[in-house]
Protein backbone atom coordinates (compact mmCIF):
# COMPACT_ATOMS: atom_id res chain seq x y z
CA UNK A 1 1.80 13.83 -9.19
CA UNK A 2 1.19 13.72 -5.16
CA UNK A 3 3.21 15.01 -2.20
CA UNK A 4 6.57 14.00 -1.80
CA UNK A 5 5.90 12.94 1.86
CA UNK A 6 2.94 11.07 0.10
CA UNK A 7 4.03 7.59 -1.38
CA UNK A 8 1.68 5.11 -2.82
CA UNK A 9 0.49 2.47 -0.92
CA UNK A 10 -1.73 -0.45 -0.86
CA UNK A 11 -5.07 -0.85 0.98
CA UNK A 12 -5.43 -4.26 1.88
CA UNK A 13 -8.56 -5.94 0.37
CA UNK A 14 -8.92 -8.45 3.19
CA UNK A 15 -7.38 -7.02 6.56
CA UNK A 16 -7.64 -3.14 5.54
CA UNK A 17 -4.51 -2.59 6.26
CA UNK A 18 -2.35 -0.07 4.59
CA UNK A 19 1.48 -0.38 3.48
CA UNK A 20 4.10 0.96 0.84
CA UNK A 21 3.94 -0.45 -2.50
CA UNK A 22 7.49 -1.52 -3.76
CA UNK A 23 8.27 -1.82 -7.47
CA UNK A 24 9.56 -4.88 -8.70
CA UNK A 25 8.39 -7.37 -5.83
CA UNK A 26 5.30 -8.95 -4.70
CA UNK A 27 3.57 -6.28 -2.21
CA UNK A 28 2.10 -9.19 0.31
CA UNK A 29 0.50 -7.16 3.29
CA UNK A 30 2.48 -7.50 6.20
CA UNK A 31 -0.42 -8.08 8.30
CA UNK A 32 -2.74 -10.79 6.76
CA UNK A 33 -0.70 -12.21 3.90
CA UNK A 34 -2.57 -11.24 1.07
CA UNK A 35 -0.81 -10.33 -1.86
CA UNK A 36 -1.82 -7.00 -3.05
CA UNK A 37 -2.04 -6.10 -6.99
CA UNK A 38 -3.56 -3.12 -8.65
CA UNK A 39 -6.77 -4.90 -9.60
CA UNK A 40 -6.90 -6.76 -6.10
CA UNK A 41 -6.19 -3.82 -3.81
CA UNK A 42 -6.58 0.02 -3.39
CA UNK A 43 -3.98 2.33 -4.03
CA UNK A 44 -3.90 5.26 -2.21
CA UNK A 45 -1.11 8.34 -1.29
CA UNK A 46 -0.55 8.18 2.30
CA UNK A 47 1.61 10.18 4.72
CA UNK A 48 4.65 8.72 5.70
CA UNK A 49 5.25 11.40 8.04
CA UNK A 50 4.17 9.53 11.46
CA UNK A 51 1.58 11.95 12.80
């Protein structure tokens, strides 16, 4: 289990960018467009804490 200021987010396969994943809807990176999935995109724990 990670830190609670740690959700799980994507890593965008095409643009790199990196953004919460929400259950239950298609997690299409705000950036590029891609739609992310767990065998198209990295998952990662990353701060949401704004440093």
């Amino acid at each position: 289990m990670g830190a609670d200021n740690a959700p799980l987010s994507f890593r965008c396969s095409r643009c790199g960018n990196t953004f919460r994943v929400e259950t239950g809807v298609d997690n299409i990176c705000p950036v590029c467009g891609f739609k992310c999935a767990p065998d198209k995109c990295r998952q990662m724990e990353s701060s949401d804490q704004g440093y």
